[in-house]
N, C-alpha and C. Protein backbone atom coordinates (compact mmCIF):
# COMPACT_ATOMS: atom_id res chain seq x y z
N UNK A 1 -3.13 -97.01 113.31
CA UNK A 1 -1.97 -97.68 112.78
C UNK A 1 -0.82 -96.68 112.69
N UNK A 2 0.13 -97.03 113.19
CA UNK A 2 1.52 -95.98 113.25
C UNK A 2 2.51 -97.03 112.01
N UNK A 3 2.56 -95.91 111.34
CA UNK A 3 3.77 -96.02 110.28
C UNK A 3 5.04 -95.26 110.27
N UNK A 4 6.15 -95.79 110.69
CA UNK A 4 7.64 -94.86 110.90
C UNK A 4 8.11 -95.39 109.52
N UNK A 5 9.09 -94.36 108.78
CA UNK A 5 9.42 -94.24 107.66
C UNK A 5 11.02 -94.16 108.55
N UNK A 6 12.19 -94.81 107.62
CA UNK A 6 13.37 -94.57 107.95
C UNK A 6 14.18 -94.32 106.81
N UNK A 7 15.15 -93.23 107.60
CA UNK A 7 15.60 -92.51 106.16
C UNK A 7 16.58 -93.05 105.82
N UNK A 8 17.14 -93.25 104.73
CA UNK A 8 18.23 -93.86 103.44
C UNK A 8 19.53 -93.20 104.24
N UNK A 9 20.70 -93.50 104.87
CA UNK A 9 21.70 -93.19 105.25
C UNK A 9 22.12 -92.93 103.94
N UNK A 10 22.79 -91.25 104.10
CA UNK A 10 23.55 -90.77 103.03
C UNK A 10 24.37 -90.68 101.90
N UNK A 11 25.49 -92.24 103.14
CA UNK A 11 26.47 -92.83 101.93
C UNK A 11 25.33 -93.70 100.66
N UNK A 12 24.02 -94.21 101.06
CA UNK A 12 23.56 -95.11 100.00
C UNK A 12 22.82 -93.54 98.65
N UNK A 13 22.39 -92.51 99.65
CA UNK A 13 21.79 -91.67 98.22
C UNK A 13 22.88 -91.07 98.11
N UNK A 14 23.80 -91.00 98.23
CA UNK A 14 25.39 -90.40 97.37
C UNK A 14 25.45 -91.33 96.44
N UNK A 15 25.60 -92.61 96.95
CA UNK A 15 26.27 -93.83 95.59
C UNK A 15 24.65 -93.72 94.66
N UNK A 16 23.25 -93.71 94.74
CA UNK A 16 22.53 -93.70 93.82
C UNK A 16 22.50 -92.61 93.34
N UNK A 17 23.44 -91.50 93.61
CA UNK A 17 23.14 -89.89 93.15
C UNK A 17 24.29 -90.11 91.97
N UNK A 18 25.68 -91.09 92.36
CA UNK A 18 26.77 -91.12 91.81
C UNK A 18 25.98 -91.69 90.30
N UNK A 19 25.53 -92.85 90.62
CA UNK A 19 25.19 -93.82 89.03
C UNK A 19 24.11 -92.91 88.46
N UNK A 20 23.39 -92.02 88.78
CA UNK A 20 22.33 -91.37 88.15
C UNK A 20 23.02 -90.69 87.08
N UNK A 21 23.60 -89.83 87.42
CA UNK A 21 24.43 -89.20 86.71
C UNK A 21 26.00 -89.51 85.81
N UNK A 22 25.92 -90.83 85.79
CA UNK A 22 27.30 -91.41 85.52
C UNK A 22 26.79 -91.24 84.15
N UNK A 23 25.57 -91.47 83.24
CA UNK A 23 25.36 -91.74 82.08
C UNK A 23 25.09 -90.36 81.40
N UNK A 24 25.30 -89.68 79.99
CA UNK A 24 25.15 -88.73 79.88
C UNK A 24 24.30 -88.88 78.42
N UNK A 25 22.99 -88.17 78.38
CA UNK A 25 22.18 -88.16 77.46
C UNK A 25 22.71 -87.41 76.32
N UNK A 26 22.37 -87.85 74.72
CA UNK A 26 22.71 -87.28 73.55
C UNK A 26 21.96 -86.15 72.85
N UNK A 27 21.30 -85.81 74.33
CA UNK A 27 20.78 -84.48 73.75
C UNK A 27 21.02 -83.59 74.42
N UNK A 28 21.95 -83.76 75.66
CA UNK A 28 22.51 -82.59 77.01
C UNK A 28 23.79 -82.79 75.96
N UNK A 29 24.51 -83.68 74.96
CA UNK A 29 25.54 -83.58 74.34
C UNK A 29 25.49 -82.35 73.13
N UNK A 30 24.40 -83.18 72.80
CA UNK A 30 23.80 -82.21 71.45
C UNK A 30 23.83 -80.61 71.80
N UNK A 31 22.60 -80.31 72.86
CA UNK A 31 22.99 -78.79 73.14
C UNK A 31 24.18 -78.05 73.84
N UNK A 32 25.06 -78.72 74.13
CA UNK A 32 26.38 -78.11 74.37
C UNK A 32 27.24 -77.83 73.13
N UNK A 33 26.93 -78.86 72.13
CA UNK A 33 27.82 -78.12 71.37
C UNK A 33 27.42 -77.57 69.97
N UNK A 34 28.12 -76.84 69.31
CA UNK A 34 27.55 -75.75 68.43
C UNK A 34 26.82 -76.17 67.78
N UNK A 35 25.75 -75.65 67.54
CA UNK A 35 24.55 -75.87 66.57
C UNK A 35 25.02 -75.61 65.10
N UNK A 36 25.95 -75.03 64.58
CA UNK A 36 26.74 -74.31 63.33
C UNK A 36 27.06 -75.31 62.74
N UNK A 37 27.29 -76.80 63.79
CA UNK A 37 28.43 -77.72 63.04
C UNK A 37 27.67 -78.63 62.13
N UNK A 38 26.59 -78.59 62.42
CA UNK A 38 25.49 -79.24 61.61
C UNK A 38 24.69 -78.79 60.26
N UNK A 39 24.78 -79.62 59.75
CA UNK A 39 24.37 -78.57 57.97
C UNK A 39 23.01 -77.98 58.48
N UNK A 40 22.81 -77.16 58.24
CA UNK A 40 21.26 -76.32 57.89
C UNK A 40 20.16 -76.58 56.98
N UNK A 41 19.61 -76.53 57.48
CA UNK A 41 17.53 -77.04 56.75
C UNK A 41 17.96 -76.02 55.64
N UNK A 42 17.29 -77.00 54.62
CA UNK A 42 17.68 -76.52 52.96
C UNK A 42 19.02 -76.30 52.35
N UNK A 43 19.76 -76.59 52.69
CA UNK A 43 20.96 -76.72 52.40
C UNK A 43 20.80 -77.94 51.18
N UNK A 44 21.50 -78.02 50.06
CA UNK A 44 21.05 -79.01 48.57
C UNK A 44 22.28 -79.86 49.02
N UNK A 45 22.07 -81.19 48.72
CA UNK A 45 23.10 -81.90 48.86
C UNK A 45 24.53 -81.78 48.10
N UNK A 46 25.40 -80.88 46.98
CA UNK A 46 25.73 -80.18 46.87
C UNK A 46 26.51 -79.57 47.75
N UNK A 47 25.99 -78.89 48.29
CA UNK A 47 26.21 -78.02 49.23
C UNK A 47 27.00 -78.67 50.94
N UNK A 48 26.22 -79.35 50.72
CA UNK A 48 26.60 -80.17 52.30
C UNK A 48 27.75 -81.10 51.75
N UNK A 49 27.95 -82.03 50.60
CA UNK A 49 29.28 -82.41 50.43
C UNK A 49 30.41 -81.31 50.31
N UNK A 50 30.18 -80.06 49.62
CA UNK A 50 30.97 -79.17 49.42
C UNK A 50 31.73 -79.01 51.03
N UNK A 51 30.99 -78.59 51.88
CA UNK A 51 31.11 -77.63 53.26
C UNK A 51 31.87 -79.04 54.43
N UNK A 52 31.30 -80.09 53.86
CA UNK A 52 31.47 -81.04 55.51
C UNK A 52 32.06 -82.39 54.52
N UNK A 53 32.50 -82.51 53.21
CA UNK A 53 33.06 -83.66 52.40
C UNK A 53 32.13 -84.99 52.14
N UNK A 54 32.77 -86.00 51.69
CA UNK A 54 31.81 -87.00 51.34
C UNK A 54 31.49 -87.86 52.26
N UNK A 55 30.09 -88.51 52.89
CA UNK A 55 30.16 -89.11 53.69
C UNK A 55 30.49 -90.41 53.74
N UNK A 56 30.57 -90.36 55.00
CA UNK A 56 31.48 -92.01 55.06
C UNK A 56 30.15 -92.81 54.32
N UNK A 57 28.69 -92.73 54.45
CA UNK A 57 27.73 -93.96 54.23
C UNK A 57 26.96 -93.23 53.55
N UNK A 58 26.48 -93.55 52.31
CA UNK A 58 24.80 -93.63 51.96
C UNK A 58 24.21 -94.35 51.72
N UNK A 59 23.06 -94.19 52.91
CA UNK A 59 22.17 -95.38 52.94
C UNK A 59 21.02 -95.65 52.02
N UNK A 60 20.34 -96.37 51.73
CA UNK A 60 19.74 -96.27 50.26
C UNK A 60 18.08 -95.38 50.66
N UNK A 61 17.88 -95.08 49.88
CA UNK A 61 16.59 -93.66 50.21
C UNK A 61 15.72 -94.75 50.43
N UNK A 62 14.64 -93.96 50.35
CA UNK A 62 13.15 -94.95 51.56
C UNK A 62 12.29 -93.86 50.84
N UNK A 63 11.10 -94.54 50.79
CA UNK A 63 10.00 -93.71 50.39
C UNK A 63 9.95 -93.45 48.68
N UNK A 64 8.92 -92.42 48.23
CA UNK A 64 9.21 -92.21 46.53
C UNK A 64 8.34 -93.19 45.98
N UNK A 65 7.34 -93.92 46.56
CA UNK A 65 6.27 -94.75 45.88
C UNK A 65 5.44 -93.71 44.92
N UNK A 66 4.76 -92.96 45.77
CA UNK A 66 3.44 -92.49 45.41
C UNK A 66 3.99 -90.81 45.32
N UNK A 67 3.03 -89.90 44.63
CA UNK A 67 3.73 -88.21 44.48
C UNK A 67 3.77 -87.79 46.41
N UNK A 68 2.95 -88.39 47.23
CA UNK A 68 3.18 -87.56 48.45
C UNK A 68 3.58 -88.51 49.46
N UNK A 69 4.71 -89.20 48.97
CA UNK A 69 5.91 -89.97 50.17
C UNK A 69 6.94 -89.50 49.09
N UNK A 70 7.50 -88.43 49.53
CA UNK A 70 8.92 -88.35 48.63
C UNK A 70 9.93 -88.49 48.98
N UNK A 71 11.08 -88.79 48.44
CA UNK A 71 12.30 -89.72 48.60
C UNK A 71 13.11 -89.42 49.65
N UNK A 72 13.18 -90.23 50.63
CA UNK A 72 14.17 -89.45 51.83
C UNK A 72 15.69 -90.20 51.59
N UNK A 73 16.46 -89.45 51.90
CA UNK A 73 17.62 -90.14 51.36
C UNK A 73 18.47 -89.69 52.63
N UNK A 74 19.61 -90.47 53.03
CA UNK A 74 20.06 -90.08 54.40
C UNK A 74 21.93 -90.57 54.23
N UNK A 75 22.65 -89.07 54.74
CA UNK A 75 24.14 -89.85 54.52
C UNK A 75 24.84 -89.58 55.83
N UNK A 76 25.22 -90.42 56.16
CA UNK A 76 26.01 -91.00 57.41
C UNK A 76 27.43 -90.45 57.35
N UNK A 77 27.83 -89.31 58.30
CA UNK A 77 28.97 -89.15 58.93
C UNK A 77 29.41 -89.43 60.21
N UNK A 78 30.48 -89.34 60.37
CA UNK A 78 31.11 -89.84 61.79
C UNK A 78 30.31 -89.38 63.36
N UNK A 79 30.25 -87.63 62.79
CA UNK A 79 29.44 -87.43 63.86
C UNK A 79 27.83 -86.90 64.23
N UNK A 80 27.69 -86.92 62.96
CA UNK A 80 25.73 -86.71 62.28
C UNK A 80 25.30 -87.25 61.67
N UNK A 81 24.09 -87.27 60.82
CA UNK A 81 23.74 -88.16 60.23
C UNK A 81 22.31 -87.16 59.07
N UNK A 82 21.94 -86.90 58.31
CA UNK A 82 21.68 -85.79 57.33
C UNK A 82 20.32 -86.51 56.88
N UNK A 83 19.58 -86.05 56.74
CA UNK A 83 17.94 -86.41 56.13
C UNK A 83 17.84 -86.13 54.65
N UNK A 84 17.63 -85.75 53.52
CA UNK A 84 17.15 -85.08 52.88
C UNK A 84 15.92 -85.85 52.14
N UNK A 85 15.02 -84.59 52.16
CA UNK A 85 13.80 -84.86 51.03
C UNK A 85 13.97 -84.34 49.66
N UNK A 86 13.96 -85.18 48.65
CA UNK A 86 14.99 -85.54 47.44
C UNK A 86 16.05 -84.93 47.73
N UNK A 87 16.39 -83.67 47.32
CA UNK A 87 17.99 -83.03 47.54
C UNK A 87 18.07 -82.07 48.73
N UNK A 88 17.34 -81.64 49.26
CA UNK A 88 17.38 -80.84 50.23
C UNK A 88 17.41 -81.29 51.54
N UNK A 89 18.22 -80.82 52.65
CA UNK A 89 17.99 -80.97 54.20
C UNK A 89 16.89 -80.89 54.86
N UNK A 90 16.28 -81.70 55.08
CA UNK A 90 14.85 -81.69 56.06
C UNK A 90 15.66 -81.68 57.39
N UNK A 91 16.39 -82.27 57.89
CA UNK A 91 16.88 -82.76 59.33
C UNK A 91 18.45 -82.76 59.35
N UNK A 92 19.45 -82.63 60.62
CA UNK A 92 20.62 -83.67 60.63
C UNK A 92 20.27 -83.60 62.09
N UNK A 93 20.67 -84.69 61.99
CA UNK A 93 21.05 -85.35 63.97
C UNK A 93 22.32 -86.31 64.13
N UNK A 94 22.70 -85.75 65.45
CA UNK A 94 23.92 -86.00 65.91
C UNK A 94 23.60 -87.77 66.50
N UNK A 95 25.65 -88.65 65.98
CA UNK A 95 24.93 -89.35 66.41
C UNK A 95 25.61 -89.86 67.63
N UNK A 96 25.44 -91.23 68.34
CA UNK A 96 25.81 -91.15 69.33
C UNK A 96 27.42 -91.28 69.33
N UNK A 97 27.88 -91.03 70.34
CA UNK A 97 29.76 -90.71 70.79
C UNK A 97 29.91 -92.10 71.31
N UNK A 98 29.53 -92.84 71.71
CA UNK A 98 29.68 -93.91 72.15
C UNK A 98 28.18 -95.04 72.49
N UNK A 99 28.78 -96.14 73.00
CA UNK A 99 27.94 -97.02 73.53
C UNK A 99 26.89 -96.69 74.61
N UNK A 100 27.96 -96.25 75.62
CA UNK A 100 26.73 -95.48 76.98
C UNK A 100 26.08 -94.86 76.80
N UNK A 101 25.98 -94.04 75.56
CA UNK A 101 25.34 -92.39 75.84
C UNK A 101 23.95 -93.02 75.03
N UNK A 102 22.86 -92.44 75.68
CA UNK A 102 21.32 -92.78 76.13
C UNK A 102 21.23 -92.33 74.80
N UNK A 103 20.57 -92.63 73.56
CA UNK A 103 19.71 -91.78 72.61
C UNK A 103 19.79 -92.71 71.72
N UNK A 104 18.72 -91.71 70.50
CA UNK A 104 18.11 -92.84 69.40
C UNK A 104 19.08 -93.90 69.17
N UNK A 105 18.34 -94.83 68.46
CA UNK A 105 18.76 -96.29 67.87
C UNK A 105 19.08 -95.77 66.86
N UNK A 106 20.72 -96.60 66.09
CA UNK A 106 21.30 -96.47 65.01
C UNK A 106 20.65 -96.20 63.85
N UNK A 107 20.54 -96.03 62.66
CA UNK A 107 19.65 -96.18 61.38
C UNK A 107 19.66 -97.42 60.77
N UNK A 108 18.47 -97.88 60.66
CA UNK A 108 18.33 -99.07 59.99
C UNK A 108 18.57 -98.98 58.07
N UNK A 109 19.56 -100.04 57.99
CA UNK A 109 20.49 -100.19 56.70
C UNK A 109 19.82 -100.86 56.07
């Protein structure tokens, strides 16, 4: 059995090379820009209103039933979004810049 394979004329893998790359992921965003701008693990909440002001949202904490689910509490700025376990920074993550850009789902309110 003979099988000939024919190759993709150029102009079509240019235009699928074009849309591949048209979309830009929020974590090739994330590591381009400064890691500084984001509050720091352990940082007291305190501290993070002091340095970056009040955030636009706080969303109501989650967790805090039992002694080992403790209270995560999370405040929403324009361009991050802040974790803390009771007062302290566990996490911040950036959030998305727009509609297109590929990454996590919003926080559920």
């Amino acid at each position: 059995m003979n099988i000939r394979f024919r190759a993709l004329p150029l102009f079509a893998l240019l235009a699928l090379a074009g849309t591949a790359s048209a979309e830009k992921l929020l974590i090739e965003r994330v590591q381009e820009e400064n890691k500084a701008a984001l509050p720091a693990r352990g940082m007291t909440m305190a501290q993070v209103e002091a340095k970056y002001g009040a955030p636009s949202d706080r969303l109501d904490p989650r967790g805090g039933q039992k002694r080992q689910w403790p209270t995560i509490n999370r405040w929403v700025y324009p361009a991050f979004t802040v974790y803390f376990e009771k007062s302290k920074v566990i996490d911040a993550v950036a959030n998305k810049a727009d509609e297109t850009e590929v990454g996590p789902k919003p926080p559920v309110r």
